[in-house]
C-alpha atoms as a PDB file:
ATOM      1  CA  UNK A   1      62.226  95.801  34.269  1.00  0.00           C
ATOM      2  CA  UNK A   2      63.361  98.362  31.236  1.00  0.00           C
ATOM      3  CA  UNK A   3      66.925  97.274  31.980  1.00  0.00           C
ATOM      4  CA  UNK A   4      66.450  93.654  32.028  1.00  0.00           C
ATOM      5  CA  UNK A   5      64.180  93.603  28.629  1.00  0.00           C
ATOM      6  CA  UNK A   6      66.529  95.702  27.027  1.00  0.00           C
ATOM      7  CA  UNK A   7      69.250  93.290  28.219  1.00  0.00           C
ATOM      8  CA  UNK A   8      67.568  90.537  26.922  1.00  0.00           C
ATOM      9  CA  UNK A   9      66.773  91.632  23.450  1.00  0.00           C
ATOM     10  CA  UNK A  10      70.702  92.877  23.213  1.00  0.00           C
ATOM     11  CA  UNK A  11      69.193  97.230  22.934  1.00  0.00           C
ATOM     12  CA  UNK A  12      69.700 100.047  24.473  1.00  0.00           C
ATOM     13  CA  UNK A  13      67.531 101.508  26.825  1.00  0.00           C
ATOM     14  CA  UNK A  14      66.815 104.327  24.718  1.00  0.00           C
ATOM     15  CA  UNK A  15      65.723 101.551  21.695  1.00  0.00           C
ATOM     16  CA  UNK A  16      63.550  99.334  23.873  1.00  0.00           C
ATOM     17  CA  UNK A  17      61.819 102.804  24.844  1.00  0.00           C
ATOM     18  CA  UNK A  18      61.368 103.266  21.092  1.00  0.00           C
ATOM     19  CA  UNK A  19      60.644  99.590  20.235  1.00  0.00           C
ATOM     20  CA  UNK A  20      57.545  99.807  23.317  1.00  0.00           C
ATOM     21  CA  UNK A  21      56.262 103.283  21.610  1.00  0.00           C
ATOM     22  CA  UNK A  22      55.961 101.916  18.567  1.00  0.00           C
ATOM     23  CA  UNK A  23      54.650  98.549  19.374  1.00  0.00           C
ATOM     24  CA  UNK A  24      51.956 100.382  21.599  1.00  0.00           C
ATOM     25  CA  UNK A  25      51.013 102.826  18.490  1.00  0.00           C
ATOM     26  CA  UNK A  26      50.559 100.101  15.934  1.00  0.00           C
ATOM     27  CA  UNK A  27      48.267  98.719  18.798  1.00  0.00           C
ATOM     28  CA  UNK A  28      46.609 101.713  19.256  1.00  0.00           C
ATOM     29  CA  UNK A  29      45.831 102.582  15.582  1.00  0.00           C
ATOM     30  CA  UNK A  30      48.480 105.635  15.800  1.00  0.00           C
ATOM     31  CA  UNK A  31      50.088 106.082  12.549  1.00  0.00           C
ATOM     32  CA  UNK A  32      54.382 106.928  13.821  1.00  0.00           C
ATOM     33  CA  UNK A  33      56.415 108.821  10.577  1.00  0.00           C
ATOM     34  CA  UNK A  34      59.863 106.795   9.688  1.00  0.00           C
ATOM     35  CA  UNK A  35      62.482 109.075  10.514  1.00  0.00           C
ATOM     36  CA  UNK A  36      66.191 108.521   9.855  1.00  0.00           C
ATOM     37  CA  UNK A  37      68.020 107.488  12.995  1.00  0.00           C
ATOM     38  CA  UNK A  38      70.180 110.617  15.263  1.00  0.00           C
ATOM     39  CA  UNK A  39      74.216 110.331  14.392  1.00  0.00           C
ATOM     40  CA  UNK A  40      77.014 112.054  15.740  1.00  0.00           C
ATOM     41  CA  UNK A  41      75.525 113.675  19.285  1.00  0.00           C
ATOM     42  CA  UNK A  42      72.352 113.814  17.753  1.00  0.00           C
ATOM     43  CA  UNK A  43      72.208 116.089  15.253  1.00  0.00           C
ATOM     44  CA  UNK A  44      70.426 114.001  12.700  1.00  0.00           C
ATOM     45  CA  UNK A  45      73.633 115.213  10.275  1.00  0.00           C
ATOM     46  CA  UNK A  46      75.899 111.772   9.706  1.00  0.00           C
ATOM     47  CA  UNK A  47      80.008 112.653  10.725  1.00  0.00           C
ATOM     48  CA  UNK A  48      80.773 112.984   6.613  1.00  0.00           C
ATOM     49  CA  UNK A  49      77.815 115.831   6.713  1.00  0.00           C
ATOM     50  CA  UNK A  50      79.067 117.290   9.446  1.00  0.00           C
ATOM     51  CA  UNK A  51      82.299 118.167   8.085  1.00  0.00           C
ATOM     52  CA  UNK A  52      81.449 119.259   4.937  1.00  0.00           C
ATOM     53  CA  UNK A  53      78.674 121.576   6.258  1.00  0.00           C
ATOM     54  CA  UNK A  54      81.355 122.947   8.711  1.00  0.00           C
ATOM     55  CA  UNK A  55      84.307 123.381   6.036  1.00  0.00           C
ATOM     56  CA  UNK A  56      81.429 125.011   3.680  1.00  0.00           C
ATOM     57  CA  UNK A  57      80.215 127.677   6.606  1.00  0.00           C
ATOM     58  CA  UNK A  58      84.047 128.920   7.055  1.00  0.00           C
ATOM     59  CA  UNK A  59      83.909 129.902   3.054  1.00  0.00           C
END
C-alpha cells in the first residue's frame, strides 16, 4: 500500500513516510520543528559545504 500511494502522488517512499508523520501530527495536536532537508548522503551539509569544510580541515 506505501508503494502504491507513494507511486501515485509521484514521492519516494521515504517522503510519503514523512508526508503520513506529519499529516498524523497536525491531527494529533503534535507540534513537528521545520528542519532543512538531508543532501549529499545525508549529512545535512549541501555538496558546496562539503567541500569547503573539507578543503578548510586540511589547512
Amino acid at each position: 500500500m506505501l508503494r502504491a500511494a507513494a507511486g501515485q502522488e509521484h514521492r519516494s517512499l521515504a517522503n510519503r513516510v514523512e508526508v503520513m508523520i506529519r499529516e498524523y501530527c497536525g491531527r494529533n495536536g503534535i507540534a513537528v520543528a521545520d528542519q532543512p532537508p538531508l543532501e549529499a548522503g545525508g549529512t545535512g551539509v549541501k555538496m558546496g559545504q562539503q567541500k569547503a569544510l573539507r578543503t578548510k580541515s586540511k589547512s
